[in-house]
N, C-alpha and C. Protein backbone atom coordinates (compact mmCIF):
# COMPACT_ATOMS: atom_id res chain seq x y z
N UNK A 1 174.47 -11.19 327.62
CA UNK A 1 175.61 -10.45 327.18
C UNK A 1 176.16 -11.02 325.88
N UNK A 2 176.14 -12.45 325.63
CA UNK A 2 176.97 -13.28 324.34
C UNK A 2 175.78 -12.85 323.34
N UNK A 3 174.33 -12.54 323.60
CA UNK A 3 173.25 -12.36 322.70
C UNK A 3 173.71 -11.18 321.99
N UNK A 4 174.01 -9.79 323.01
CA UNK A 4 174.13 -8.22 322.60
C UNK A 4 175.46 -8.55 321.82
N UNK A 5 177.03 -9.08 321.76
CA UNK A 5 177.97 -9.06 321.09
C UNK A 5 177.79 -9.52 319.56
N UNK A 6 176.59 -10.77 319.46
CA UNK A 6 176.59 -11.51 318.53
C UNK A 6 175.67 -10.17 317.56
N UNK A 7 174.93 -9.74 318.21
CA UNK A 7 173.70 -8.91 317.74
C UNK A 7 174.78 -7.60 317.13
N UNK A 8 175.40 -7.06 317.80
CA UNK A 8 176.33 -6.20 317.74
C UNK A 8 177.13 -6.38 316.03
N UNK A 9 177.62 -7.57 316.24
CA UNK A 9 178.70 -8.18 315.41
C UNK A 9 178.12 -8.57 313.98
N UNK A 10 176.70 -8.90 314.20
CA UNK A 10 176.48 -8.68 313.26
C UNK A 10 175.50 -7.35 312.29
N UNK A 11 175.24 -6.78 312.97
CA UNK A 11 175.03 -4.95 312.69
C UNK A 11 176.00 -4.82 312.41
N UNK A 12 177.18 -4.68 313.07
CA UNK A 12 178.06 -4.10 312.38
C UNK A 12 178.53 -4.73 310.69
N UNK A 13 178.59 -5.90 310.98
CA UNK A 13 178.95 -6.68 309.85
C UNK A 13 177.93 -5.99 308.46
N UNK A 14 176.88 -5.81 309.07
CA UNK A 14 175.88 -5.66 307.75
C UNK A 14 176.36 -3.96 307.29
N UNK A 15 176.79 -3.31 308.49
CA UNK A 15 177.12 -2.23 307.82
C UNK A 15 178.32 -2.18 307.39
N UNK A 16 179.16 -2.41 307.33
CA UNK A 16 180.41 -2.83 306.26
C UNK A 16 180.26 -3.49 305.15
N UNK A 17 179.26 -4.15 305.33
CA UNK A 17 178.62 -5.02 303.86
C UNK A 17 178.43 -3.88 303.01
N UNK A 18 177.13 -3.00 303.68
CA UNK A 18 176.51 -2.20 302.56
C UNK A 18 177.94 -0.90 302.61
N UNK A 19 178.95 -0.26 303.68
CA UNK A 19 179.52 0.31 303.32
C UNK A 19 180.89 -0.02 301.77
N UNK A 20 181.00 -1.35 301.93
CA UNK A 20 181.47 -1.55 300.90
C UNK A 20 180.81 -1.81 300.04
N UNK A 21 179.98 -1.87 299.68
CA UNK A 21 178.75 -2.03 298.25
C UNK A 21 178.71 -0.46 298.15
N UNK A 22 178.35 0.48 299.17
CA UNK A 22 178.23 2.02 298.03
C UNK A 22 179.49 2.79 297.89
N UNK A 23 180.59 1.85 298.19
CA UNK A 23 182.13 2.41 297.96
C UNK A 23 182.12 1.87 296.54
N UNK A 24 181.96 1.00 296.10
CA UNK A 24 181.99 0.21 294.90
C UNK A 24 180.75 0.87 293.76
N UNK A 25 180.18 0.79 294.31
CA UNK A 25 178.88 2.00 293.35
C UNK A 25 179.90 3.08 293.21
N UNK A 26 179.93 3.66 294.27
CA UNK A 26 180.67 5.46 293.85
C UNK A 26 181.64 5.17 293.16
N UNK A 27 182.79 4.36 293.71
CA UNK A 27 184.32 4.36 292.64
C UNK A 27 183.50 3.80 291.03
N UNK A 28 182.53 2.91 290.52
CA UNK A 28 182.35 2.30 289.10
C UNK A 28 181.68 3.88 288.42
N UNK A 29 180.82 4.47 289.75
CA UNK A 29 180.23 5.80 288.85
C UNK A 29 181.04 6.68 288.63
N UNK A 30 182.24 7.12 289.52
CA UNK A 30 183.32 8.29 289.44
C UNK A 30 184.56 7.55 288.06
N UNK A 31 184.46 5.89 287.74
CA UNK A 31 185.30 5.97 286.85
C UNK A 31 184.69 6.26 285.81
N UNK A 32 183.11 5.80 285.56
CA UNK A 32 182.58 6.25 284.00
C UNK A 32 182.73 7.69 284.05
N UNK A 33 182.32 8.60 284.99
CA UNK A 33 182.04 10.17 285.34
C UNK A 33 183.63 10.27 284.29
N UNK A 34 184.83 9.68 285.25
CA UNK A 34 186.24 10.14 284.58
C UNK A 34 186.13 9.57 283.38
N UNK A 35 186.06 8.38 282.77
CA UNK A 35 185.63 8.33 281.06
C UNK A 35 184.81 8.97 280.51
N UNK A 36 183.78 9.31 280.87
CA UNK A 36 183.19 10.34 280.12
C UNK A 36 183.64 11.84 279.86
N UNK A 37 184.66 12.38 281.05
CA UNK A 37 184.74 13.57 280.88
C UNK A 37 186.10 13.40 279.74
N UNK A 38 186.61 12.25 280.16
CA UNK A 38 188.04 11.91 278.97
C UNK A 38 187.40 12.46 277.77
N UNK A 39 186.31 11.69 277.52
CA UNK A 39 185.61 11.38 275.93
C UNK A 39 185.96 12.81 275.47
N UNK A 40 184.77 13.75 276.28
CA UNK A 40 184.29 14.88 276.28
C UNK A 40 185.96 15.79 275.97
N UNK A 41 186.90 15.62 276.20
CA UNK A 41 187.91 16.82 276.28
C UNK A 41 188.36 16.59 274.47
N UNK A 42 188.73 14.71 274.61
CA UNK A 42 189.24 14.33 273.11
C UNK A 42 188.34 14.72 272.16
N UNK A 43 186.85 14.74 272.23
CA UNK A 43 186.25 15.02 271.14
C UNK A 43 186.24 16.90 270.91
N UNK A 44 186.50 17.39 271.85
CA UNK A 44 186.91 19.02 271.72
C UNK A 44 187.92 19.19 271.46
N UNK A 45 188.51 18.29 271.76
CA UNK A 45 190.26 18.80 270.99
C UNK A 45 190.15 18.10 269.40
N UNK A 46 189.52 17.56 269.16
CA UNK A 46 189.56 16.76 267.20
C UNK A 46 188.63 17.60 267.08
N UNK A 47 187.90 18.34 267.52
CA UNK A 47 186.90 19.37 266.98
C UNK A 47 187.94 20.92 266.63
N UNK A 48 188.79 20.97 267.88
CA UNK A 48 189.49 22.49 268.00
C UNK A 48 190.19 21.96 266.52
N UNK A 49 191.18 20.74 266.68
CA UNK A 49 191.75 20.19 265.05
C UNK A 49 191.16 20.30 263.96
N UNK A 50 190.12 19.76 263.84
CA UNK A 50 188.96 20.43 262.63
C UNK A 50 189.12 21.91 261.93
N UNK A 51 188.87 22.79 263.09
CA UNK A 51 188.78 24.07 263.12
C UNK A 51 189.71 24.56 262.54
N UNK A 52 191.05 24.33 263.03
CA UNK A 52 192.44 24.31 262.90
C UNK A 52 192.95 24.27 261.42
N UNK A 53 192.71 23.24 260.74
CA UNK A 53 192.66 22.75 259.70
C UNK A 53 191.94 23.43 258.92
N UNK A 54 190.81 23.96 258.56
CA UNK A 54 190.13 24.37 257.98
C UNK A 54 190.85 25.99 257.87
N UNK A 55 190.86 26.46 258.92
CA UNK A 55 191.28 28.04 258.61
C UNK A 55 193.23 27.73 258.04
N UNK A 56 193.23 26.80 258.33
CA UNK A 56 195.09 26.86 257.22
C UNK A 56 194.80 26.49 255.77
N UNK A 57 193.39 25.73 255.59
CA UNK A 57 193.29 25.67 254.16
C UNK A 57 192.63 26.68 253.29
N UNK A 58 191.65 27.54 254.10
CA UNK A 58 191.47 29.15 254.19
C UNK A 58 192.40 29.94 253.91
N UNK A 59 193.29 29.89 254.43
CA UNK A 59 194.69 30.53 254.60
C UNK A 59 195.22 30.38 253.10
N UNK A 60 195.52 29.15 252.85
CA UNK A 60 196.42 28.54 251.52
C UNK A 60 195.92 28.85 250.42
N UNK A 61 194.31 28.88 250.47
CA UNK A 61 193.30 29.21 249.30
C UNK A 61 193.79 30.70 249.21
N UNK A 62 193.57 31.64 249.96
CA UNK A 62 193.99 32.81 250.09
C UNK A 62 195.00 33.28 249.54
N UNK A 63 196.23 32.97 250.13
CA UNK A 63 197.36 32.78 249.18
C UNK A 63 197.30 32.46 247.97
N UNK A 64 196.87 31.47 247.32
CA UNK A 64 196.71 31.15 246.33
C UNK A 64 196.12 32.24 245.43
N UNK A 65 194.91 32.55 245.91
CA UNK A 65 194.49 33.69 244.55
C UNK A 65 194.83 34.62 244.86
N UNK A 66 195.79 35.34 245.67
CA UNK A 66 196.35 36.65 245.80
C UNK A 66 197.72 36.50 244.73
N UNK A 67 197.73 35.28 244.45
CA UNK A 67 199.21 34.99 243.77
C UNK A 67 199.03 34.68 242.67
N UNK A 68 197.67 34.11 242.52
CA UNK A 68 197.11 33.82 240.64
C UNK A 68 196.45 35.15 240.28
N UNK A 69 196.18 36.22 240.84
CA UNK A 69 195.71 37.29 240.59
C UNK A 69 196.91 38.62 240.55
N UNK A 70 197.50 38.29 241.28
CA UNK A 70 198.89 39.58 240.63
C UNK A 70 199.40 39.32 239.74
């Protein structure tokens, strides 16, 4: 009976080992997953800015020779 508890105790032990080793895998992969998708939004929003920028200097050019031309 002290054989099956010890045997027990330590199965279980080993599976809490490895359950906390692929808790620790998943949370390090779900935080890069969440830094990466960070990356991914900031570099679309300085891209949408780009865009942004460009059609107001479009804009200004525009203005401009509608106003050097009348």
């Amino acid at each position: 009976m002290t054989t099956q508890t010890l045997t027990r105790s330590s199965s279980e032990t080993a599976q809490n080992s490895a359950s906390k080793s692929d808790l620790n895998t998943l949370t390090a992969q779900g935080s890069a997953s969440y830094q990466a998708i960070q990356q991914l939004k900031y570099l679309h929003l300085q891209l949408e800015i780009d865009v942004l920028l460009q059609e107001l200097q479009t804009i200004k050019q525009n203005k401009q020779a509608s106003i050097t031309h009348s």
